[in-house]
PDB file of N, CA and C in Angstrom:
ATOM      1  N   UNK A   1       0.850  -1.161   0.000  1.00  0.00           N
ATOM      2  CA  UNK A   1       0.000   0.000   0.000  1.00  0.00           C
ATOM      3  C   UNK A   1       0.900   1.230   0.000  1.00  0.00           C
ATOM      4  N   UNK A   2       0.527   2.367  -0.233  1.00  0.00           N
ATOM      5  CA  UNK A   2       1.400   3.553  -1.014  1.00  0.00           C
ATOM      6  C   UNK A   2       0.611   4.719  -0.437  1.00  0.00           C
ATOM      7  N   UNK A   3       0.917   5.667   0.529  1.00  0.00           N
ATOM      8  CA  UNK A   3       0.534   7.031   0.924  1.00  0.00           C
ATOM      9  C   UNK A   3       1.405   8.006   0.490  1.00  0.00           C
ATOM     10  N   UNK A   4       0.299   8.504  -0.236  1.00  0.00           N
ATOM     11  CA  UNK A   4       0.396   9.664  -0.520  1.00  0.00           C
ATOM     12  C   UNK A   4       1.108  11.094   0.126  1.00  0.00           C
ATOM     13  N   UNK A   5       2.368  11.432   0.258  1.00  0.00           N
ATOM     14  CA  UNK A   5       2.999  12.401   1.024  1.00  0.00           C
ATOM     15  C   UNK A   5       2.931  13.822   0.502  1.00  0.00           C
ATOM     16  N   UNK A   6       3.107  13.671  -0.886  1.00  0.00           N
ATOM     17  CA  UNK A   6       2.719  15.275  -1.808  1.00  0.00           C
ATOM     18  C   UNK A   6       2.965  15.031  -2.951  1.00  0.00           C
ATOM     19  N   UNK A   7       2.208  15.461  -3.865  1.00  0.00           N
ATOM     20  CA  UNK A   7       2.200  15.014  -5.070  1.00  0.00           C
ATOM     21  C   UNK A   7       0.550  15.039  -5.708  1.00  0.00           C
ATOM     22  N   UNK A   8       0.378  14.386  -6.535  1.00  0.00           N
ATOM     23  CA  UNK A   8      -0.729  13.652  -7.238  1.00  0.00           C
ATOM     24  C   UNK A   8      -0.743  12.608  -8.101  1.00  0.00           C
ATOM     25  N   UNK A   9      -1.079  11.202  -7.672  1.00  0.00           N
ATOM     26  CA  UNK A   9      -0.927   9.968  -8.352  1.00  0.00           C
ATOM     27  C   UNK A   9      -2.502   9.992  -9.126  1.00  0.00           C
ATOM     28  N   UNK A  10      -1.700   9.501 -10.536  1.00  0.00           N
ATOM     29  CA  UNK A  10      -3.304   9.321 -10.955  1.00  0.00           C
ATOM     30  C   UNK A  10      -3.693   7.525 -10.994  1.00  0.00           C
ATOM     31  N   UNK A  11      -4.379   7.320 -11.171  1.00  0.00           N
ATOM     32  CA  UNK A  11      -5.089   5.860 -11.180  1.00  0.00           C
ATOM     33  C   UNK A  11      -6.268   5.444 -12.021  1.00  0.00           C
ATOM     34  N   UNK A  12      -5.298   4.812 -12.591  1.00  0.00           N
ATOM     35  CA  UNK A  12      -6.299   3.867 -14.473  1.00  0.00           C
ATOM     36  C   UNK A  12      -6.161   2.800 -14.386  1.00  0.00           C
ATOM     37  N   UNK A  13      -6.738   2.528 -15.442  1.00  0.00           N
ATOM     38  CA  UNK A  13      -7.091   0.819 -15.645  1.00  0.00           C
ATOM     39  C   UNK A  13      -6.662   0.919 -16.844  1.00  0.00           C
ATOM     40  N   UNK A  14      -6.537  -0.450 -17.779  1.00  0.00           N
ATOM     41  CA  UNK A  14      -5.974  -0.300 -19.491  1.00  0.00           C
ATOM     42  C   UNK A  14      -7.089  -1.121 -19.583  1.00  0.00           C
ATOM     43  N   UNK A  15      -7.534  -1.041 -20.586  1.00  0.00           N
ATOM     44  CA  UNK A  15      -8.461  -1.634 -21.487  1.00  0.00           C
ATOM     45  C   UNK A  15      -7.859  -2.486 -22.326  1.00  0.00           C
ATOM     46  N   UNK A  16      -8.698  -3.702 -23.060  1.00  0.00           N
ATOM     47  CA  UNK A  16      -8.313  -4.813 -23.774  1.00  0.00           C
ATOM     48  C   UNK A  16      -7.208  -4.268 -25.048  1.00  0.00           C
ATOM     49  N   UNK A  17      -7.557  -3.030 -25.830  1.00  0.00           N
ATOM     50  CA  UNK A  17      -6.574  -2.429 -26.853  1.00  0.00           C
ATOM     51  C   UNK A  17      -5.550  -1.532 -26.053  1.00  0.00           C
ATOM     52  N   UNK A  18      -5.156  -1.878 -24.660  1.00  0.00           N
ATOM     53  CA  UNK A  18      -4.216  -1.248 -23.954  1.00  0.00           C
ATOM     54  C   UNK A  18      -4.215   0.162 -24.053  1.00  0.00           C
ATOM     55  N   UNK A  19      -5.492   0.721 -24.024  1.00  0.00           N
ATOM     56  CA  UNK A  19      -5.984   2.360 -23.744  1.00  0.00           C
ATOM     57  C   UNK A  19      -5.918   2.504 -22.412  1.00  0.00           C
ATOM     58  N   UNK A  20      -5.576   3.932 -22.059  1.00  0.00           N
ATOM     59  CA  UNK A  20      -5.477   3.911 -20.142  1.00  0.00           C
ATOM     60  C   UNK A  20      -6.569   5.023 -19.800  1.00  0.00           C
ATOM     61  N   UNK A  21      -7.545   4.195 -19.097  1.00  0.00           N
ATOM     62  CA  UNK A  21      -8.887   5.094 -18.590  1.00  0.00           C
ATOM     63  C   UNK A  21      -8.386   5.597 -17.257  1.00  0.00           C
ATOM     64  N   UNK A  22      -8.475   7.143 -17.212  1.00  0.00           N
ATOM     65  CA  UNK A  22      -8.381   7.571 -15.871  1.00  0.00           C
ATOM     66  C   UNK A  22      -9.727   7.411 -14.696  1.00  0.00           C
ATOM     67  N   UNK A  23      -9.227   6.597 -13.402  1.00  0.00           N
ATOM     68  CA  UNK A  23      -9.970   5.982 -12.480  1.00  0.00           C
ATOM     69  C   UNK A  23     -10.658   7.395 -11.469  1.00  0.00           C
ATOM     70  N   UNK A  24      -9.364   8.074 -11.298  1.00  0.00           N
ATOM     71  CA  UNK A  24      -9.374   8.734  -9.973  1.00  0.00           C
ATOM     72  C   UNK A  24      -7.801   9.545  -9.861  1.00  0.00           C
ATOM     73  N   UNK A  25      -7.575  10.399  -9.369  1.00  0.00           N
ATOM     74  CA  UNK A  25      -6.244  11.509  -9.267  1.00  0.00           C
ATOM     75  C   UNK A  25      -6.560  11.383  -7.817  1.00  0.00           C
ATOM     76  N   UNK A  26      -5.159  11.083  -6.756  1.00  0.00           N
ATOM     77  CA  UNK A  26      -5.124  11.028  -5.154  1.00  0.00           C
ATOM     78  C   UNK A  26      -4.611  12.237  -4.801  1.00  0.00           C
ATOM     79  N   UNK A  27      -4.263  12.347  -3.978  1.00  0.00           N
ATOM     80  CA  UNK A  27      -3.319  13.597  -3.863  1.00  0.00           C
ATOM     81  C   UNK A  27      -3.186  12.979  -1.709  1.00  0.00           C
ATOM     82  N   UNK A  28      -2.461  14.376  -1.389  1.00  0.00           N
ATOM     83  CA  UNK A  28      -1.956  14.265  -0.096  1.00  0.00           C
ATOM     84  C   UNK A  28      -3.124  13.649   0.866  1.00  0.00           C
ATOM     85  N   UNK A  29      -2.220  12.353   1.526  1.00  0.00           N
ATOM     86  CA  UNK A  29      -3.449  11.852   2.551  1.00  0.00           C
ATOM     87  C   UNK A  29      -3.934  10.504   2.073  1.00  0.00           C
ATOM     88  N   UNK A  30      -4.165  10.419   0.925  1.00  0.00           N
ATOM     89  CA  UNK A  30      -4.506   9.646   0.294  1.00  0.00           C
ATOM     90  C   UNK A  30      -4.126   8.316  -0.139  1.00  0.00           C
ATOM     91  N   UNK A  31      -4.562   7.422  -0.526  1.00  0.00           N
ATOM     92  CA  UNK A  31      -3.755   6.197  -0.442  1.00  0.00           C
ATOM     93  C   UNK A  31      -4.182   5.080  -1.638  1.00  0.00           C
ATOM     94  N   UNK A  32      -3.276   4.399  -1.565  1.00  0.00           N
ATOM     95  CA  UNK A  32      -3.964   3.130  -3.201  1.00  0.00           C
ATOM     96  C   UNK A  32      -3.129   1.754  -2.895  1.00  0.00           C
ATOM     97  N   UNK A  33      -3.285   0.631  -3.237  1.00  0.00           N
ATOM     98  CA  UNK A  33      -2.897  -0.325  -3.819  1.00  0.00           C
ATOM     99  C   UNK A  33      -2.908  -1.437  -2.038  1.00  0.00           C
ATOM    100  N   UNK A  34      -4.324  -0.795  -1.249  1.00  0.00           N
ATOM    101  CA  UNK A  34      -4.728  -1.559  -0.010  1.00  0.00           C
ATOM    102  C   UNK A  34      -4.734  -2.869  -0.758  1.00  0.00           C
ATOM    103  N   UNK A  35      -5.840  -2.749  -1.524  1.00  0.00           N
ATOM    104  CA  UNK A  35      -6.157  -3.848  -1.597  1.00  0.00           C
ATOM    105  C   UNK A  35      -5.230  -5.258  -1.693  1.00  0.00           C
ATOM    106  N   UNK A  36      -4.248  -5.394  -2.582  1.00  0.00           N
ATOM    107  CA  UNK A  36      -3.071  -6.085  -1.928  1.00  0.00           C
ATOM    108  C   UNK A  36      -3.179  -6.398  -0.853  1.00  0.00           C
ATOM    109  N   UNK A  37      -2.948  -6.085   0.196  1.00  0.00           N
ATOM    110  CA  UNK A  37      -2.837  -5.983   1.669  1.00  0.00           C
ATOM    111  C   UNK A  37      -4.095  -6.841   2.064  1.00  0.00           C
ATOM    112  N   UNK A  38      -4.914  -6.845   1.832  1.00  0.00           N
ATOM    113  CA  UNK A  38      -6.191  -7.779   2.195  1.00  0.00           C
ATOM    114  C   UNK A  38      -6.534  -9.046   1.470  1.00  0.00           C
ATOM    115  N   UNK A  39      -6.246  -8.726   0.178  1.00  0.00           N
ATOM    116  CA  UNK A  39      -6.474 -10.468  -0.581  1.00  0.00           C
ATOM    117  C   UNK A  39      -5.660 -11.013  -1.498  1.00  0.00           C
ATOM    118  N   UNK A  40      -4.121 -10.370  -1.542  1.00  0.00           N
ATOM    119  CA  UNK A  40      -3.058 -11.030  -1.769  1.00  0.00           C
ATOM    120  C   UNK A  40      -2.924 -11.857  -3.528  1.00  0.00           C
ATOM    121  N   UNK A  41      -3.547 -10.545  -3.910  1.00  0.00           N
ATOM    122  CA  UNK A  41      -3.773 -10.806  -5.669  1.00  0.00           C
ATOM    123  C   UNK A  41      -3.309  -9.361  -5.958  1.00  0.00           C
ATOM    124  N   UNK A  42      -3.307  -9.840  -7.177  1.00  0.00           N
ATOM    125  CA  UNK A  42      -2.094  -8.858  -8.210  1.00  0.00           C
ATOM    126  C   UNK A  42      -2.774  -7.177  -8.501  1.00  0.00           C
ATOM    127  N   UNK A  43      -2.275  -6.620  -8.692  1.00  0.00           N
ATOM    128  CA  UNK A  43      -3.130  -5.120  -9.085  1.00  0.00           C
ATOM    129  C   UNK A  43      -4.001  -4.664  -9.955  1.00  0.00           C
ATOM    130  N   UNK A  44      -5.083  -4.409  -9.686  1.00  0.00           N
ATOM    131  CA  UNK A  44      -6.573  -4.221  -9.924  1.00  0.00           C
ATOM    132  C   UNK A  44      -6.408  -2.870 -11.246  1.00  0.00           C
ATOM    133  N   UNK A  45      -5.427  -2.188 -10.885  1.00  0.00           N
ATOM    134  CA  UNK A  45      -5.291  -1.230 -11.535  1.00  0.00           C
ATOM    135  C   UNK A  45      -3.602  -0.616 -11.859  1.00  0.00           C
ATOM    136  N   UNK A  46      -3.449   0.661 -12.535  1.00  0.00           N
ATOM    137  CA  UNK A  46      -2.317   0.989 -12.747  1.00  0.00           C
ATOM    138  C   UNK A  46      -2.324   2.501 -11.926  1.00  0.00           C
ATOM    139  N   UNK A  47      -1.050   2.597 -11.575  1.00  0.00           N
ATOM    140  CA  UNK A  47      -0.509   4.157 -10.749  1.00  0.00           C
ATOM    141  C   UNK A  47       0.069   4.619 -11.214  1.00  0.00           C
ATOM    142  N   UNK A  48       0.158   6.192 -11.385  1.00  0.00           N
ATOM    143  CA  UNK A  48       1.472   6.987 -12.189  1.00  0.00           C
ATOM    144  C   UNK A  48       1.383   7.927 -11.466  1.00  0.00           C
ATOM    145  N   UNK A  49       2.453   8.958 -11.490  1.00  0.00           N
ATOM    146  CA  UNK A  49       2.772  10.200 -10.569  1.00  0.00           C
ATOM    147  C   UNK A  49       2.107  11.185 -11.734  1.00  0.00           C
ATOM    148  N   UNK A  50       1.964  12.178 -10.707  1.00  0.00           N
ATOM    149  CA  UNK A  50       1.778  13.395 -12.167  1.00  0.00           C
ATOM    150  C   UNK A  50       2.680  14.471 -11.605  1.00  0.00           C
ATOM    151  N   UNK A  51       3.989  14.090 -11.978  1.00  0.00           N
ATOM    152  CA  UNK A  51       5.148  15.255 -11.937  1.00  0.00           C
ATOM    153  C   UNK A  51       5.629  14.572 -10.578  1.00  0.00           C
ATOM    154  N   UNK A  52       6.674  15.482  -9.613  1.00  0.00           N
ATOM    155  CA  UNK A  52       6.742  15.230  -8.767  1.00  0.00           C
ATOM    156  C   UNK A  52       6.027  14.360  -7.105  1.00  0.00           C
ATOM    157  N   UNK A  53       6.240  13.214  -6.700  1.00  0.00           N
ATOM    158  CA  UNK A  53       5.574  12.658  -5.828  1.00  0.00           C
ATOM    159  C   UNK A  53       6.179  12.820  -4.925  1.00  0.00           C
ATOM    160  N   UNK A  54       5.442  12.221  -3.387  1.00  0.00           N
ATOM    161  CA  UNK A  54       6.531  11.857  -2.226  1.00  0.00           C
ATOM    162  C   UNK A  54       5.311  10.681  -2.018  1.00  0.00           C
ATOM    163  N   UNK A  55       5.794   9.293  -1.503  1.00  0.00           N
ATOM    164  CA  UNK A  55       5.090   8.170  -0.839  1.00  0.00           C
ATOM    165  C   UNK A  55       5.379   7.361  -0.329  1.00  0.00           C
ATOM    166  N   UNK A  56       4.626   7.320   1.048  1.00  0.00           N
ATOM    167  CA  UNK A  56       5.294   5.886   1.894  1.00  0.00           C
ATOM    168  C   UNK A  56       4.886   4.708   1.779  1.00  0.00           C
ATOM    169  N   UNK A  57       5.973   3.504   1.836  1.00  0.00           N
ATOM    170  CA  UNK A  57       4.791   2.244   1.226  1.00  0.00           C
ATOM    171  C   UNK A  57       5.062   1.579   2.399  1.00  0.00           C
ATOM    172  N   UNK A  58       3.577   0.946   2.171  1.00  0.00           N
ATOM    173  CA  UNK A  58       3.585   0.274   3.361  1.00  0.00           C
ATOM    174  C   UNK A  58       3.484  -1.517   2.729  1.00  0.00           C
ATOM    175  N   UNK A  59       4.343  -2.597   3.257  1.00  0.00           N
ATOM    176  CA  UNK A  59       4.260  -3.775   2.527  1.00  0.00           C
ATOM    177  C   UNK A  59       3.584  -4.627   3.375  1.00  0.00           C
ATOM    178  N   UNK A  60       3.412  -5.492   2.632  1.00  0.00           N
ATOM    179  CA  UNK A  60       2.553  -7.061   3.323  1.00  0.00           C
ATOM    180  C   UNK A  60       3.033  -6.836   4.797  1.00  0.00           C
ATOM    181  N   UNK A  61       4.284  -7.752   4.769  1.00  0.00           N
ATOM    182  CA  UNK A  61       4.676  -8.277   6.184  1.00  0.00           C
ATOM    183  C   UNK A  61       4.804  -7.177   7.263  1.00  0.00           C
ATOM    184  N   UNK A  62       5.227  -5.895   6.808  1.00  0.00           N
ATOM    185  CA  UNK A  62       5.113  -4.855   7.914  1.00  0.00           C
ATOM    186  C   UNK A  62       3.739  -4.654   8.366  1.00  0.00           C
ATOM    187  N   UNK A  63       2.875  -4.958   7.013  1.00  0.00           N
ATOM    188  CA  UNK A  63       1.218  -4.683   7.757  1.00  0.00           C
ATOM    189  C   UNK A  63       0.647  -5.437   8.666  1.00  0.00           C
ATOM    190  N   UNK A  64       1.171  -6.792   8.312  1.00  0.00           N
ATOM    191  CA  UNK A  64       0.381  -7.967   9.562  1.00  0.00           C
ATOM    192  C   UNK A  64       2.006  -7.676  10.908  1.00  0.00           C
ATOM    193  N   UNK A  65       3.043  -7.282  11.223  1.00  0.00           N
ATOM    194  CA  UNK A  65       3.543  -7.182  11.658  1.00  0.00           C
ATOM    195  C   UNK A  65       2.990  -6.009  13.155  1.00  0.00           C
ATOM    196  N   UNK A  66       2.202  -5.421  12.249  1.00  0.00           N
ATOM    197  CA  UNK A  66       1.850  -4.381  13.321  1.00  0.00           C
ATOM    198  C   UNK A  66       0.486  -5.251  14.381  1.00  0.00           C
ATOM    199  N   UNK A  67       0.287  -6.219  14.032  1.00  0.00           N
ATOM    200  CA  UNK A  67      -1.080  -6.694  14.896  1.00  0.00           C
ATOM    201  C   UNK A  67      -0.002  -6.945  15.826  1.00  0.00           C
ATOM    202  N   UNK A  68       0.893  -7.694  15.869  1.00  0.00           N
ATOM    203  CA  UNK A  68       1.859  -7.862  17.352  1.00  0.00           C
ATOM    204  C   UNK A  68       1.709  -6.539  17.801  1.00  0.00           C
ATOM    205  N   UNK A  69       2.971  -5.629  17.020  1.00  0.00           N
ATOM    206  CA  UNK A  69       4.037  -4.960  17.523  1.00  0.00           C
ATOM    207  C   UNK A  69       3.411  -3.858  17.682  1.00  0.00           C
ATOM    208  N   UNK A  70       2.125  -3.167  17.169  1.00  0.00           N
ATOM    209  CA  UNK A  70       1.376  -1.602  17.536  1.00  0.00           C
ATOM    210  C   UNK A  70      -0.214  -1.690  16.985  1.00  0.00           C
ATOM    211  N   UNK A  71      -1.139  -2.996  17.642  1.00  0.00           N
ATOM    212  CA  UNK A  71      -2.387  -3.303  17.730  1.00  0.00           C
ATOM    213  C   UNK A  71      -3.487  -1.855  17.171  1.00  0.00           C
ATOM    214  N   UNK A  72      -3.002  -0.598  18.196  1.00  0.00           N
ATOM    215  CA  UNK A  72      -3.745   0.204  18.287  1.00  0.00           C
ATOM    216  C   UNK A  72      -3.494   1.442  16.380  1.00  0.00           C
ATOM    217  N   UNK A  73      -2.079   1.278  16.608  1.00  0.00           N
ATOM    218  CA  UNK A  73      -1.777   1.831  14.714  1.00  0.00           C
ATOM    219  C   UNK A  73      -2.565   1.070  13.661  1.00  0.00           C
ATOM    220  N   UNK A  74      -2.893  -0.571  13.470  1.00  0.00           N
ATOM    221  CA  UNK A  74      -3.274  -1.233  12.247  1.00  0.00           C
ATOM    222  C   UNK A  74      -4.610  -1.009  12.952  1.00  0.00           C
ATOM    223  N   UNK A  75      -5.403  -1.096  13.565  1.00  0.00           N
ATOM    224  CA  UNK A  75      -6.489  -0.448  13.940  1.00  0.00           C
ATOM    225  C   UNK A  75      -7.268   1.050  13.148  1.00  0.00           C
ATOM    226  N   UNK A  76      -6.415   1.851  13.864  1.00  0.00           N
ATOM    227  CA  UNK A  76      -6.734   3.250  13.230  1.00  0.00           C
ATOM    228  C   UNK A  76      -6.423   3.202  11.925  1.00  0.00           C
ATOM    229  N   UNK A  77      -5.112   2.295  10.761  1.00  0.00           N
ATOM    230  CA  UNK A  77      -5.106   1.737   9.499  1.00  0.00           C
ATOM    231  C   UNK A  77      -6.377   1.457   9.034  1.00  0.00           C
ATOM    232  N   UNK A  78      -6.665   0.582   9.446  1.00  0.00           N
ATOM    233  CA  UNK A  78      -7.797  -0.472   9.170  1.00  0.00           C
ATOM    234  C   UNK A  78      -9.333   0.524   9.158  1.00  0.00           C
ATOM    235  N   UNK A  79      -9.565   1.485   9.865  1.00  0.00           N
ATOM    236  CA  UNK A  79     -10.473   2.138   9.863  1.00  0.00           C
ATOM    237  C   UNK A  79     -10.734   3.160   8.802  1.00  0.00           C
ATOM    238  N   UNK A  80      -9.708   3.599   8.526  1.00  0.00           N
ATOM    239  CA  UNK A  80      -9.088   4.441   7.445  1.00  0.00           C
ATOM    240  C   UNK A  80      -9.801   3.977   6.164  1.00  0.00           C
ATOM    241  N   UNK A  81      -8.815   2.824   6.643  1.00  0.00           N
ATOM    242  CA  UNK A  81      -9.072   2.156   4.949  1.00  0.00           C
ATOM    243  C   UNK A  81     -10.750   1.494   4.850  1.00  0.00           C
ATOM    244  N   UNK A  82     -11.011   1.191   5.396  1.00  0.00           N
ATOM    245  CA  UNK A  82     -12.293   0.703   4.993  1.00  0.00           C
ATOM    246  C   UNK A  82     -13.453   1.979   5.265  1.00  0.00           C
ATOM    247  N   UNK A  83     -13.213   3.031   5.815  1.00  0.00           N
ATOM    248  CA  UNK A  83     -13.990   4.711   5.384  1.00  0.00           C
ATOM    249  C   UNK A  83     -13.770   4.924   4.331  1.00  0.00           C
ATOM    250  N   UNK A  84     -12.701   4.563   3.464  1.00  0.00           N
ATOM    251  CA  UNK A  84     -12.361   4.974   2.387  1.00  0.00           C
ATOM    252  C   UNK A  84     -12.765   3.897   1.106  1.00  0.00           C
ATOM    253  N   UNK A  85     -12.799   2.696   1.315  1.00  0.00           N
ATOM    254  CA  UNK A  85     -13.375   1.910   0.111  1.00  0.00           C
ATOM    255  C   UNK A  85     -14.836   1.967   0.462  1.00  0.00           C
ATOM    256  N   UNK A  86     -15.197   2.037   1.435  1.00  0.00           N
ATOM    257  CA  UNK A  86     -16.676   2.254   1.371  1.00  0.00           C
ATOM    258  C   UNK A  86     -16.953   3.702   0.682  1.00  0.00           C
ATOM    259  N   UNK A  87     -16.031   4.858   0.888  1.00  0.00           N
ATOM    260  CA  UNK A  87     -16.526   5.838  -0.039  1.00  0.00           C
ATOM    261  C   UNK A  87     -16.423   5.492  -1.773  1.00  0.00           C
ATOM    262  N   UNK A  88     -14.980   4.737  -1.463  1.00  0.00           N
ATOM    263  CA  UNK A  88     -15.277   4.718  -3.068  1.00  0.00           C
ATOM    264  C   UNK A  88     -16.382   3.378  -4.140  1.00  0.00           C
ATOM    265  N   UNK A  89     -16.883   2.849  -3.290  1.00  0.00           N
ATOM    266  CA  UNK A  89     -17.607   1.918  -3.366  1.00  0.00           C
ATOM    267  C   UNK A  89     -19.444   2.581  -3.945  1.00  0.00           C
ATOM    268  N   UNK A  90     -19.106   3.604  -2.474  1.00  0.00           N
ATOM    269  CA  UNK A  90     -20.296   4.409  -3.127  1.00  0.00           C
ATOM    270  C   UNK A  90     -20.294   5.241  -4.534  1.00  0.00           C
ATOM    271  N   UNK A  91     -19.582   5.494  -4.769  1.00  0.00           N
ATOM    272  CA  UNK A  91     -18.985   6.747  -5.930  1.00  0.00           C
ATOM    273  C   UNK A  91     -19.111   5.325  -7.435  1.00  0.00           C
ATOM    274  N   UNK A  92     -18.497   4.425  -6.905  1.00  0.00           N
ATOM    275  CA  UNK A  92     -19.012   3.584  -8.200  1.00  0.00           C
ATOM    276  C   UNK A  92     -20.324   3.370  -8.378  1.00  0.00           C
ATOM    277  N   UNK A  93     -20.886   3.362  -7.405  1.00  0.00           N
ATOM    278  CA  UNK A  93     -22.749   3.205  -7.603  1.00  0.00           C
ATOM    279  C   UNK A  93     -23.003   4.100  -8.052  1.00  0.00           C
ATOM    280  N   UNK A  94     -22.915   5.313  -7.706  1.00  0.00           N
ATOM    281  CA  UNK A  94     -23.322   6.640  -8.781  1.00  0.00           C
ATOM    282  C   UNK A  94     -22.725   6.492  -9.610  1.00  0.00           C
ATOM    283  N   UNK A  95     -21.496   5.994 -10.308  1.00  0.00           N
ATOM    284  CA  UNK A  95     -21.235   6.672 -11.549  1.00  0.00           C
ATOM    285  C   UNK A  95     -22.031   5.505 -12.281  1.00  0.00           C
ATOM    286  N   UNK A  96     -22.297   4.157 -11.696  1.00  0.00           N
ATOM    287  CA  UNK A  96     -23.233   3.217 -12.508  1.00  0.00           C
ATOM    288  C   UNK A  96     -24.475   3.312 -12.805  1.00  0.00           C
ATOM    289  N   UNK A  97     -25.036   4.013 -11.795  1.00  0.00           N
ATOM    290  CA  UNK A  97     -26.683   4.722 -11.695  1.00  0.00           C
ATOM    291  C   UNK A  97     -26.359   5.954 -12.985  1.00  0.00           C
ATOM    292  N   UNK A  98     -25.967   6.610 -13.047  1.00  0.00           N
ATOM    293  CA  UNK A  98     -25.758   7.864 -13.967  1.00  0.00           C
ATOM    294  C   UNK A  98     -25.521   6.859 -15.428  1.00  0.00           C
ATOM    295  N   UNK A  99     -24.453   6.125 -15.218  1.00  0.00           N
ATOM    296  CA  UNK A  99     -23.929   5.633 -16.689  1.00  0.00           C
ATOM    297  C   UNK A  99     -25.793   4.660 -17.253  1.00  0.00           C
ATOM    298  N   UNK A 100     -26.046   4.266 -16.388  1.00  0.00           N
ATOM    299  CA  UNK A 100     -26.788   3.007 -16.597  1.00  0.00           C
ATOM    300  C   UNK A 100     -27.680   4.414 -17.297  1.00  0.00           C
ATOM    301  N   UNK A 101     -28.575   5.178 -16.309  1.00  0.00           N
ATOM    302  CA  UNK A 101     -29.553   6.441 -16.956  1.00  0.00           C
ATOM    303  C   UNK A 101     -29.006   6.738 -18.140  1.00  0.00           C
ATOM    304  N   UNK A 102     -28.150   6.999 -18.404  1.00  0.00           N
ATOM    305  CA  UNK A 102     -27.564   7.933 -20.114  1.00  0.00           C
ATOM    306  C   UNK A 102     -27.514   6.327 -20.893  1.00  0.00           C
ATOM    307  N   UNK A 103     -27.790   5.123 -20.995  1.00  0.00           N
ATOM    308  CA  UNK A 103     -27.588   4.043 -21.768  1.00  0.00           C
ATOM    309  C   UNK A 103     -29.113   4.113 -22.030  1.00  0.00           C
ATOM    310  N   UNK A 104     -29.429   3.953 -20.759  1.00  0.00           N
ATOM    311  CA  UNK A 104     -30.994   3.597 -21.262  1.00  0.00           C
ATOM    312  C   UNK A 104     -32.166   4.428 -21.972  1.00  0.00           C
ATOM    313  N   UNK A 105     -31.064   5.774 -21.305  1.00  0.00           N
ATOM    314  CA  UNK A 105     -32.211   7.134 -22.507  1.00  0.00           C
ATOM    315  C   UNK A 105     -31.648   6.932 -24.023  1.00  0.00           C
ATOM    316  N   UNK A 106     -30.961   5.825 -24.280  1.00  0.00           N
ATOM    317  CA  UNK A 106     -30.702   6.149 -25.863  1.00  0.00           C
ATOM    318  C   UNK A 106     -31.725   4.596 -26.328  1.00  0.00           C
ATOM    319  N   UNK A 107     -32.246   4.224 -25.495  1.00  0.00           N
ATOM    320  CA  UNK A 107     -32.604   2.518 -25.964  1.00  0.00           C
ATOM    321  C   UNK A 107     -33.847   3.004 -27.079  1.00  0.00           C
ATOM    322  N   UNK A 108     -34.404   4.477 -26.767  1.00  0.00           N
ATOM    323  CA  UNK A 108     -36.003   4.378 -27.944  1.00  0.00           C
ATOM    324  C   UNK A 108     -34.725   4.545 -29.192  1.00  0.00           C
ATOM    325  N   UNK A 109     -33.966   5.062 -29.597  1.00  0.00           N
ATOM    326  CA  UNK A 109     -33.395   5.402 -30.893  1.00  0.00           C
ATOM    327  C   UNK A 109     -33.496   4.403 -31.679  1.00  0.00           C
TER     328      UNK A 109
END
């Protein structure tokens, strides 16, 4: 996982003709590539800087390392992160509710 220190990472996906759709732009605070960290499969998506970055990564074994060694840090982690995929969880439902509305107003044509 990768925090965001200063900068702006953007975040795409490639498409089957290896086109790169922009996902989302992070910036300070911000964070990407949890998911790793929870189900131990390969990356969902692609990261790039836009110009100058700063980021701390945080890896596998240091993450389960902290349930010993600082219970109360992967805690406040853990809360973080799941405020935050639940936001973006929601944000995909709207953009599917919106996308789905603009598909289906073209179905009389």
């Amino acid at each position: 996982m990768y925090i965001v220190l200063s900068g702006e990472i953007d975040i795409f996906s490639i498409d089957t003709v290896k086109r790169k759709h922009l996902i989302n732009t992070l910036g300070e605070g911000e964070f990407f590539g949890e998911m790793s960290l929870i189900e131990e499969k390969g990356r969902a998506a692609g990261a790039e800087a836009k110009g100058d970055a700063r980021l701390i990564f945080l890896g596998r074994d240091a993450f389960l390392q902290l349930q010993t060694s600082q219970p109360a840090v992967l805690n406040r982690i853990l809360l973080r992160m799941m405020r935050e995929m639940s936001n973006r969880l929601r944000m995909l439902g709207q953009r599917y509710v919106t996308s789905k509305a603009a598909i289906d107003s073209f179905s009389g044509f």
